[in-house]
C-alpha atoms as a PDB file:
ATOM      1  CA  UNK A   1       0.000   0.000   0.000  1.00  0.00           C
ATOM      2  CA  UNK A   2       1.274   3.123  -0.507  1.00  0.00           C
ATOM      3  CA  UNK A   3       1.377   6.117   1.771  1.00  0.00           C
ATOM      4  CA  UNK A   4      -1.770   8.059  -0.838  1.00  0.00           C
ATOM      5  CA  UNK A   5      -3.543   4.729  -0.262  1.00  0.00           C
ATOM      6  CA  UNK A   6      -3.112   4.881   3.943  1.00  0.00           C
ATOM      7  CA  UNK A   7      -3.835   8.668   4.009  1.00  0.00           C
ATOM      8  CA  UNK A   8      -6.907   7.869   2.058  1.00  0.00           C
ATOM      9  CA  UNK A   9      -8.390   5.059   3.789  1.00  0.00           C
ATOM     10  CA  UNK A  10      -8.590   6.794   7.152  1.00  0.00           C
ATOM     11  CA  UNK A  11     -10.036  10.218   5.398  1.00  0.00           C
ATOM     12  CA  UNK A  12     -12.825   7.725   3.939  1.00  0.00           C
ATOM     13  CA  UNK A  13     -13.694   6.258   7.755  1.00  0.00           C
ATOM     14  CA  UNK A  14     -14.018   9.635   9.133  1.00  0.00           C
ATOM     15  CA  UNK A  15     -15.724  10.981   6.318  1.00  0.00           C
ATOM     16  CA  UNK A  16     -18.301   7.838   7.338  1.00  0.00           C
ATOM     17  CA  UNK A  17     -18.633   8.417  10.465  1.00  0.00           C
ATOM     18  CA  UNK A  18     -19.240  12.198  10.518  1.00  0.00           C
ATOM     19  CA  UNK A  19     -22.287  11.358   8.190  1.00  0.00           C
ATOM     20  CA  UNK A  20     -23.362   9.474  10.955  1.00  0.00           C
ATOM     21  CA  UNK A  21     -23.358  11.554  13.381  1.00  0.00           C
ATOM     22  CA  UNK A  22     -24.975  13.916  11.570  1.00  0.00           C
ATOM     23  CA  UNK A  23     -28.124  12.466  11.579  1.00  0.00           C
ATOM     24  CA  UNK A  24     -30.343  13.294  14.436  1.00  0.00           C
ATOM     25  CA  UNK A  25     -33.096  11.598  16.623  1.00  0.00           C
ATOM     26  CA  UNK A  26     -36.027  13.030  16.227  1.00  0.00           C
ATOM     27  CA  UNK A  27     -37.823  14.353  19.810  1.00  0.00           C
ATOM     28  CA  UNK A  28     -41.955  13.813  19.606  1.00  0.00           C
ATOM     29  CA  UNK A  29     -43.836  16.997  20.050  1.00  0.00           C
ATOM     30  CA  UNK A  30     -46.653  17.361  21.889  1.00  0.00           C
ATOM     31  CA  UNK A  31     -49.930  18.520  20.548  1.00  0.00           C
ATOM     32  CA  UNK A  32     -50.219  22.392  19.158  1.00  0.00           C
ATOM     33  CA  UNK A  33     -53.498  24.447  20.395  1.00  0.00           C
ATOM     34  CA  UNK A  34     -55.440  24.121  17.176  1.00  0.00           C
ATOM     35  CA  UNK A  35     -55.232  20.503  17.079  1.00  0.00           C
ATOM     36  CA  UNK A  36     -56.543  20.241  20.539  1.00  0.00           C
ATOM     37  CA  UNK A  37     -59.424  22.729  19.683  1.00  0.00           C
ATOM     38  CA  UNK A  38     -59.985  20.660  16.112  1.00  0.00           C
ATOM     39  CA  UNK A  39     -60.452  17.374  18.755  1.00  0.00           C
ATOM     40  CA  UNK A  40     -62.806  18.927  21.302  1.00  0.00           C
ATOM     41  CA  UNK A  41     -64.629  20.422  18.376  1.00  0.00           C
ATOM     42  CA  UNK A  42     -64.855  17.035  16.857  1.00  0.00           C
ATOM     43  CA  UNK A  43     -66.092  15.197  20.169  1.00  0.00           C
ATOM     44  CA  UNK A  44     -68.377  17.917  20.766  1.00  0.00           C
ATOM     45  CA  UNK A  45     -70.264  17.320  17.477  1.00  0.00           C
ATOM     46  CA  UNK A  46     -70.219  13.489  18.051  1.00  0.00           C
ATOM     47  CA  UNK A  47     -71.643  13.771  21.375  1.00  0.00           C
ATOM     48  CA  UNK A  48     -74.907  16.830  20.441  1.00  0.00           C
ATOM     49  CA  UNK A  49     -75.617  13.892  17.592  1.00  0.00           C
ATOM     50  CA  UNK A  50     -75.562  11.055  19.931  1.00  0.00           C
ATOM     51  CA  UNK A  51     -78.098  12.823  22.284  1.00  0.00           C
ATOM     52  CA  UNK A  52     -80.920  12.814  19.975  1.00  0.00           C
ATOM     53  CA  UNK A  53     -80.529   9.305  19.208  1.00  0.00           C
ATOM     54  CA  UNK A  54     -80.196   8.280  22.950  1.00  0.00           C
ATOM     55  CA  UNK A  55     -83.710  10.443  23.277  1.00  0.00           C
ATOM     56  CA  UNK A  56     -85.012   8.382  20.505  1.00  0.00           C
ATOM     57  CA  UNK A  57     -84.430   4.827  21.591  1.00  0.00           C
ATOM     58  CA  UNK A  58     -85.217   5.950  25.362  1.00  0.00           C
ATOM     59  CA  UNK A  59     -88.738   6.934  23.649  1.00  0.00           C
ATOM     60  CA  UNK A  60     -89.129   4.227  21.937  1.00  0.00           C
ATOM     61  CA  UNK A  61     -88.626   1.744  24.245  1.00  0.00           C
ATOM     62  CA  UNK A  62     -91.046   3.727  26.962  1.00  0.00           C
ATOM     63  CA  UNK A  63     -93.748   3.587  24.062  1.00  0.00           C
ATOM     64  CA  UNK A  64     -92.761  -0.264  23.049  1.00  0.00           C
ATOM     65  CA  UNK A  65     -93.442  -1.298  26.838  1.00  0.00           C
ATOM     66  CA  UNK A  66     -97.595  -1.906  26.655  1.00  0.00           C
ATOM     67  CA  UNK A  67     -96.851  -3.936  23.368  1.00  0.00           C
ATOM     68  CA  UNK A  68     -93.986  -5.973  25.231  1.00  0.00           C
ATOM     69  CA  UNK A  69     -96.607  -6.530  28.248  1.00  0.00           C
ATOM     70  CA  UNK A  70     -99.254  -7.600  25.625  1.00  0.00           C
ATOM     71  CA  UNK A  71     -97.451  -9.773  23.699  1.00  0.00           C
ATOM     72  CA  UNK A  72     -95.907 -11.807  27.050  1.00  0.00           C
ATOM     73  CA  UNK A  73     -99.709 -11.778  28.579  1.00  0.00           C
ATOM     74  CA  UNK A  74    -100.991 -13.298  25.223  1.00  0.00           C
ATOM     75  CA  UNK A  75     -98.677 -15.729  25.098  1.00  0.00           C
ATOM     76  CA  UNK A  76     -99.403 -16.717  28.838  1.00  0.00           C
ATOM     77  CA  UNK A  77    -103.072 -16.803  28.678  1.00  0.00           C
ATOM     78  CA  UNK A  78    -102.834 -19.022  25.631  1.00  0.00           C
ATOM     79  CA  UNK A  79    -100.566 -21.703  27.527  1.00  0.00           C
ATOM     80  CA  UNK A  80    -103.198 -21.716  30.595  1.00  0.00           C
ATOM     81  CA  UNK A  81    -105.946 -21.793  27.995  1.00  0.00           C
ATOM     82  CA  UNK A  82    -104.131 -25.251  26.444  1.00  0.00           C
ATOM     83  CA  UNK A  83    -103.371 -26.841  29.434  1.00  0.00           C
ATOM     84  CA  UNK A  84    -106.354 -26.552  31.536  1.00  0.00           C
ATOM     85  CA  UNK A  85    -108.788 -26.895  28.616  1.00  0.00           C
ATOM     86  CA  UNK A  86    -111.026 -24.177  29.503  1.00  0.00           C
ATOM     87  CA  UNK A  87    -111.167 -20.601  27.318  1.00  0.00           C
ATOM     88  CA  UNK A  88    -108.903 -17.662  28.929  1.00  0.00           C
ATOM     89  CA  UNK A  89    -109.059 -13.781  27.791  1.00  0.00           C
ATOM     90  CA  UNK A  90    -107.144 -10.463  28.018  1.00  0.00           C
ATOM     91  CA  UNK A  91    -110.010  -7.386  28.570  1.00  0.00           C
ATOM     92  CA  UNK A  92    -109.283  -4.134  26.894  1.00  0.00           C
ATOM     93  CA  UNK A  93    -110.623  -1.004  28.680  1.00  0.00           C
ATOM     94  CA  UNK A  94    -109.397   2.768  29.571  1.00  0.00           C
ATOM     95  CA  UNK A  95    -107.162   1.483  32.500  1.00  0.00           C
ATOM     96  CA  UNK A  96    -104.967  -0.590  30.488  1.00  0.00           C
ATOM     97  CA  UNK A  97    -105.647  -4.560  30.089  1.00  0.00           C
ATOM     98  CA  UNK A  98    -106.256  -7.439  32.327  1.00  0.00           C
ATOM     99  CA  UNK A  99    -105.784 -11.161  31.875  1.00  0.00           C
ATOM    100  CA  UNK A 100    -107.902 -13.599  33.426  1.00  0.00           C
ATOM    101  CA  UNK A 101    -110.057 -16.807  33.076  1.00  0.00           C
ATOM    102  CA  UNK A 102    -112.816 -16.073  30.610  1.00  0.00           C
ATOM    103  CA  UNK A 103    -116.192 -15.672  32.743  1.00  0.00           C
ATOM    104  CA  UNK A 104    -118.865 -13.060  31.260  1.00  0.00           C
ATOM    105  CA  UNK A 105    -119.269 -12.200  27.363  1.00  0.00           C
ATOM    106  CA  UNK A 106    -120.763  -9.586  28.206  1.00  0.00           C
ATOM    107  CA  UNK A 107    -118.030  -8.612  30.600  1.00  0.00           C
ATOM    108  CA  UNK A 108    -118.837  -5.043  32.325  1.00  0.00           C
ATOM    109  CA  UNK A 109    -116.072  -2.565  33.960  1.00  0.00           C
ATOM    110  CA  UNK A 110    -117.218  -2.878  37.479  1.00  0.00           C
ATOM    111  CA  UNK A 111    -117.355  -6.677  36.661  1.00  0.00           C
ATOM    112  CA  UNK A 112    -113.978  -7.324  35.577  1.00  0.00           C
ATOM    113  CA  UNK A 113    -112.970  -4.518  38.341  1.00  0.00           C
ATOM    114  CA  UNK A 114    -114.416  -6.738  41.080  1.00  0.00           C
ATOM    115  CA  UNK A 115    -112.929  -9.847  39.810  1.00  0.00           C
ATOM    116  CA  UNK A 116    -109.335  -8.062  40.284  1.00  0.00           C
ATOM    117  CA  UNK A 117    -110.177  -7.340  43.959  1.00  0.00           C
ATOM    118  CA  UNK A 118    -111.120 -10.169  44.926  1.00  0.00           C
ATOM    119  CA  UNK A 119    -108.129 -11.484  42.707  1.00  0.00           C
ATOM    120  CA  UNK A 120    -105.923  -9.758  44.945  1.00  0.00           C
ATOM    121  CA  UNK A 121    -107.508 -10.794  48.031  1.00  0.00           C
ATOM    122  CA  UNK A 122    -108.861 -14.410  47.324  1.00  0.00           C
ATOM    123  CA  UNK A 123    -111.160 -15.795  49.973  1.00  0.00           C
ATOM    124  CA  UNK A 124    -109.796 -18.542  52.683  1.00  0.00           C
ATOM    125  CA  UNK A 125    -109.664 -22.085  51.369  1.00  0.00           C
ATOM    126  CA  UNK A 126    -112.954 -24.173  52.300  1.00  0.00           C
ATOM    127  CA  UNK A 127    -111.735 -27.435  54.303  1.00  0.00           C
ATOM    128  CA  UNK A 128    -112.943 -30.124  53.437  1.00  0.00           C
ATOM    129  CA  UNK A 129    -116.953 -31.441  54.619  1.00  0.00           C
ATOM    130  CA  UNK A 130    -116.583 -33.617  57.620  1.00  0.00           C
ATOM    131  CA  UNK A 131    -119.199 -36.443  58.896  1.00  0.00           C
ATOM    132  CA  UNK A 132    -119.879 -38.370  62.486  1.00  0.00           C
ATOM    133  CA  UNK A 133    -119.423 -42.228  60.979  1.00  0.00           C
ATOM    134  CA  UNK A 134    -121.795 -43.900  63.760  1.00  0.00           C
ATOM    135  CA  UNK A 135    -119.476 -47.012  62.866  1.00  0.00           C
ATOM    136  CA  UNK A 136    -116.141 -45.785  63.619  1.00  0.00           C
ATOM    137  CA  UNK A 137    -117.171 -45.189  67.330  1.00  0.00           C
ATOM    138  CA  UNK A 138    -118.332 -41.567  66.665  1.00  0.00           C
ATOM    139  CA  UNK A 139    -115.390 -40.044  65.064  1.00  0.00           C
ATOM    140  CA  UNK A 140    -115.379 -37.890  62.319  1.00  0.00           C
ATOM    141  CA  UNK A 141    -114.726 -39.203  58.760  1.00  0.00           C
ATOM    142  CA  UNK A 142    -114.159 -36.789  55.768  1.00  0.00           C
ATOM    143  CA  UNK A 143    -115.793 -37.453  52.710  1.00  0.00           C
ATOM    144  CA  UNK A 144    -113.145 -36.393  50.706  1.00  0.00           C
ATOM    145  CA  UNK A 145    -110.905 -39.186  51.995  1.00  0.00           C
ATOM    146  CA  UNK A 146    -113.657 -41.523  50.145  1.00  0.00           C
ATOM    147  CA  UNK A 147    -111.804 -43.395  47.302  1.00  0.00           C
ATOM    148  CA  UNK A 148    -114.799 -42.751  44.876  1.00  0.00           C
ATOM    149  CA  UNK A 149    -112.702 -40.955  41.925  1.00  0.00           C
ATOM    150  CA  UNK A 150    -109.640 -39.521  41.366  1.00  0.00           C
ATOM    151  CA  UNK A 151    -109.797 -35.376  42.525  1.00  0.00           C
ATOM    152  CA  UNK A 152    -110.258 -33.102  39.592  1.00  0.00           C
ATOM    153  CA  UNK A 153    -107.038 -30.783  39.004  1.00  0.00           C
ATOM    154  CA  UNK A 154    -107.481 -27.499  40.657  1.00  0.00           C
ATOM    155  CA  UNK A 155    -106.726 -24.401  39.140  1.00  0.00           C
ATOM    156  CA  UNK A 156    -106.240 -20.967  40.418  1.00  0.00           C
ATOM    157  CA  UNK A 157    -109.654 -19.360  39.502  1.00  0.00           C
ATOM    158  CA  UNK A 158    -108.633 -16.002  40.656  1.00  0.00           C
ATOM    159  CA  UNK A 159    -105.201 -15.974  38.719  1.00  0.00           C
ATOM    160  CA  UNK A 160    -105.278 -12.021  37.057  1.00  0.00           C
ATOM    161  CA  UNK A 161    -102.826 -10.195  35.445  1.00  0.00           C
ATOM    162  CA  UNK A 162    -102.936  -6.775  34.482  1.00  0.00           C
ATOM    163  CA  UNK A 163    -101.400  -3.681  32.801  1.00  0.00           C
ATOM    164  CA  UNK A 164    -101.893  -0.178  33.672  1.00  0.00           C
ATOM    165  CA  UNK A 165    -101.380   1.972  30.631  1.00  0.00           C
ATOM    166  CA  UNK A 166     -99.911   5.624  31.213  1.00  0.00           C
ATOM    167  CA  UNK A 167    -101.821   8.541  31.383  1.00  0.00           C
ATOM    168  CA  UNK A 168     -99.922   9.880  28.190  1.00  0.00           C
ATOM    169  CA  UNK A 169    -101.237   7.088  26.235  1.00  0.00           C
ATOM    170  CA  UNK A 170    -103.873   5.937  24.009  1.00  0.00           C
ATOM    171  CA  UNK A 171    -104.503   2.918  22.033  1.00  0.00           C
ATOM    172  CA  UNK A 172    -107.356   1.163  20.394  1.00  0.00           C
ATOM    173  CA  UNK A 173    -107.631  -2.400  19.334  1.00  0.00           C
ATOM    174  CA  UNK A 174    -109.804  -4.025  16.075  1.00  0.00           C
ATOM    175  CA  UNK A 175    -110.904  -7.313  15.138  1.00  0.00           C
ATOM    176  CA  UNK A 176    -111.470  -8.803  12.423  1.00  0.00           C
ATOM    177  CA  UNK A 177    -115.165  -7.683  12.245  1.00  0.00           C
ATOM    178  CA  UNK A 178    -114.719  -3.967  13.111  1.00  0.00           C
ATOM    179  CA  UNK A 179    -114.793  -1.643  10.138  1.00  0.00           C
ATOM    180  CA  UNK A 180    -111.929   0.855  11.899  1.00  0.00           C
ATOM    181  CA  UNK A 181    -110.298   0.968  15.280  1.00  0.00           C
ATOM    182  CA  UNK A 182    -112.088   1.417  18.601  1.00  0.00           C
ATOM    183  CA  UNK A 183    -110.547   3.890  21.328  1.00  0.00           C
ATOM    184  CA  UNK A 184    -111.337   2.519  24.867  1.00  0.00           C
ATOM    185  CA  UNK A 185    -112.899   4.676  26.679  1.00  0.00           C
ATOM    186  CA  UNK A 186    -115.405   5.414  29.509  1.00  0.00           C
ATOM    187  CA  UNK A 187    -116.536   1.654  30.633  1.00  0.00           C
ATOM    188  CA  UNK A 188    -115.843   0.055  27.247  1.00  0.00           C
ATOM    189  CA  UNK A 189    -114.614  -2.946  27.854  1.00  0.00           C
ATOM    190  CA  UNK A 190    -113.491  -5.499  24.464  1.00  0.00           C
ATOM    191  CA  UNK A 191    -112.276  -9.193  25.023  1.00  0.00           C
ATOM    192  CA  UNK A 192    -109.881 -11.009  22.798  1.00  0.00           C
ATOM    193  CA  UNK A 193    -110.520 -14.966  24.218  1.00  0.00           C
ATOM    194  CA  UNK A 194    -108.445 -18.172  23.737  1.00  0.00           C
ATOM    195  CA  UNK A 195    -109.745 -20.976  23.364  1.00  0.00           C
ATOM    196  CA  UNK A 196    -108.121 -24.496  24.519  1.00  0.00           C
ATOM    197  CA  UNK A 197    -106.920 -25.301  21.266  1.00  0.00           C
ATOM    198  CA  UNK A 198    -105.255 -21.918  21.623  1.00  0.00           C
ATOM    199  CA  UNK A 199    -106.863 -20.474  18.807  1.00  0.00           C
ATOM    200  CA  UNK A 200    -107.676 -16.750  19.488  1.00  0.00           C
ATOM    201  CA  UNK A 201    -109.010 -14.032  17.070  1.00  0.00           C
ATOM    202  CA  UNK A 202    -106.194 -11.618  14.484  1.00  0.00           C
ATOM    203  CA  UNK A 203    -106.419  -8.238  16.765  1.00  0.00           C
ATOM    204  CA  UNK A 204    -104.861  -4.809  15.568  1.00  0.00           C
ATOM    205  CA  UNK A 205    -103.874  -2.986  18.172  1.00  0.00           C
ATOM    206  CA  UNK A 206    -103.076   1.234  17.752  1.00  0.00           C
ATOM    207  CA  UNK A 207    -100.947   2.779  20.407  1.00  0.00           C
ATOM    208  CA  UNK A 208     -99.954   6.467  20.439  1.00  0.00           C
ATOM    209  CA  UNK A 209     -98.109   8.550  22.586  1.00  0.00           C
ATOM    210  CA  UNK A 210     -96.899  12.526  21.832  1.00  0.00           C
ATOM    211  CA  UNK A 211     -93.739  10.727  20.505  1.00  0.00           C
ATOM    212  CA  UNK A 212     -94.296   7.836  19.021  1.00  0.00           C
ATOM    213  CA  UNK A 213     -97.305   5.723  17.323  1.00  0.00           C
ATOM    214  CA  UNK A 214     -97.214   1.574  17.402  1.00  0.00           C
ATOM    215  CA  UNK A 215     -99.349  -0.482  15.087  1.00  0.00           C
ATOM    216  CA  UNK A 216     -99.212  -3.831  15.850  1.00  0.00           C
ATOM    217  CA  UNK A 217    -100.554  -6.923  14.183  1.00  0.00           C
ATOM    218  CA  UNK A 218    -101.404 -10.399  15.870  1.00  0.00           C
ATOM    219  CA  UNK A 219    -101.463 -13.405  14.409  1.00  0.00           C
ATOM    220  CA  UNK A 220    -104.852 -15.571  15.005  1.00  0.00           C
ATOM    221  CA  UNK A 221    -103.476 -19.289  15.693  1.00  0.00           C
ATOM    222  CA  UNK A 222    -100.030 -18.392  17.529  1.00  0.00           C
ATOM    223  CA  UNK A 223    -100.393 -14.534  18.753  1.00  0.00           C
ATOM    224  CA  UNK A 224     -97.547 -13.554  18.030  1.00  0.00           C
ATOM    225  CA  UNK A 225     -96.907 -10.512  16.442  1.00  0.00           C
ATOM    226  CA  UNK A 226     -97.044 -10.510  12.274  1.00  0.00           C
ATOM    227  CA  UNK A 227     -96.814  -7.044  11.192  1.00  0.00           C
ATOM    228  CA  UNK A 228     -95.337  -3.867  13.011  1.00  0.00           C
ATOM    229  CA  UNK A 229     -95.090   0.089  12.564  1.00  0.00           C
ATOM    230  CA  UNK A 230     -93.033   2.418  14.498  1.00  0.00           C
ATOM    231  CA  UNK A 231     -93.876   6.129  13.482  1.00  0.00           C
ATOM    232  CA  UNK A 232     -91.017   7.973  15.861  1.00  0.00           C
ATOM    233  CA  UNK A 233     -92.333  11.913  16.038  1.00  0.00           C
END
């Protein structure tokens, strides 16, 4: 090598290495003003459009409540109806609705409104009838320990179940025979019966509130609901 080559070489390595230590790390900056005010501004628009939409499903879901009540009271007066082989109902009147046994027809207000009380406070159980048997030295013998036929399955005749409807509601309900909806009002009372087979009539029931309307269809063999509308104001 000669002495140009050896001066060379070590020129080249420091050339290299001041390149090198030329570059510099980059420090990370914090956020400038208008970029925080661009993200406030941002979350502030997200959160104004999210409140209207909270408003709407929280109004929705207060107005979707008498249809949720109705459609789990259908479906439990139609599994009584099957299994104890006797017709149930739900009565439609100002108050709201009420599910019971099916008793009158020609059901009246203060009817159905006496039923409930004495639903709610159902009279003492009758013991059974008792008898002197002469035979058995005088002591008494009940006649319902007689092995004459199996007992008859006893069901809770005063079972009720009702639903109060808010004062900032209305609704009206139409069969299949009624030319438009009916309002209930005054002591109007309509019954939609199932029978044991657990066949009931198609009802169309109309709710409204100041913020939303419902219009709900029910199916004749199953009750369950077939067609819906949801008109949010």
């Amino acid at each position: 090598m000669t002495n140009d080559e050896a001066c060379d070489a070590p020129c080249i390595r420091t050339s290299s290495f001041s390149r090198h230590s030329a570059i510099r790390i980059r420090q990370p900056r914090g956020f400038t003003l208008i970029e925080i005010i661009i993200a406030l501004t941002i979350v502030a628009v997200l959160a104004a459009a999210a409140v209207p939409m909270l408003k709407g499903f929280q109004d929705e879901r207060v107005a979707r409540e008498p249809v949720a009540k109705l459609v789990q009271m259908a479906r439990e007066v139609r599994m009584r109806a099957m299994t104890e082989k006797r017709p149930y109902q739900v009565a439609f009147h100002s108050k709201g609705f009420t599910a019971s046994r099916y008793f009158n027809p020609y059901l009246q207000l203060a009817e159905l409104e006496e039923f409930i009380a004495t639903a709610e406070n159902p009279p003492a159980e009758e013991k059974p009838f008792e008898t002197t048997d002469l035979d058995n030295g005088g002591k008494l013998t009940k006649t319902t320990d007689l092995p004459l036929a199996p007992p008859a399955p006893k069901y809770d005749e005063h079972w009720t179940e009702k639903y109060e409807m808010p004062e900032d509601m209305q609704y009206a309900i139409q069969f299949w025979y009624d030319t438009e909806p009916m309002f209930l009002e005054g002591d109007l009372v309509k019954l939609w019966v199932f029978q044991p087979s657990g066949i009931c009539q198609p009802l169309k029931v109309h709710i409204q509130r100041e913020s939303a309307t419902f219009d709900v269809e029910f199916a004749a063999l199953t009750a369950d609901i077939v067609k819906e509308s949801v008109d949010m104001r």
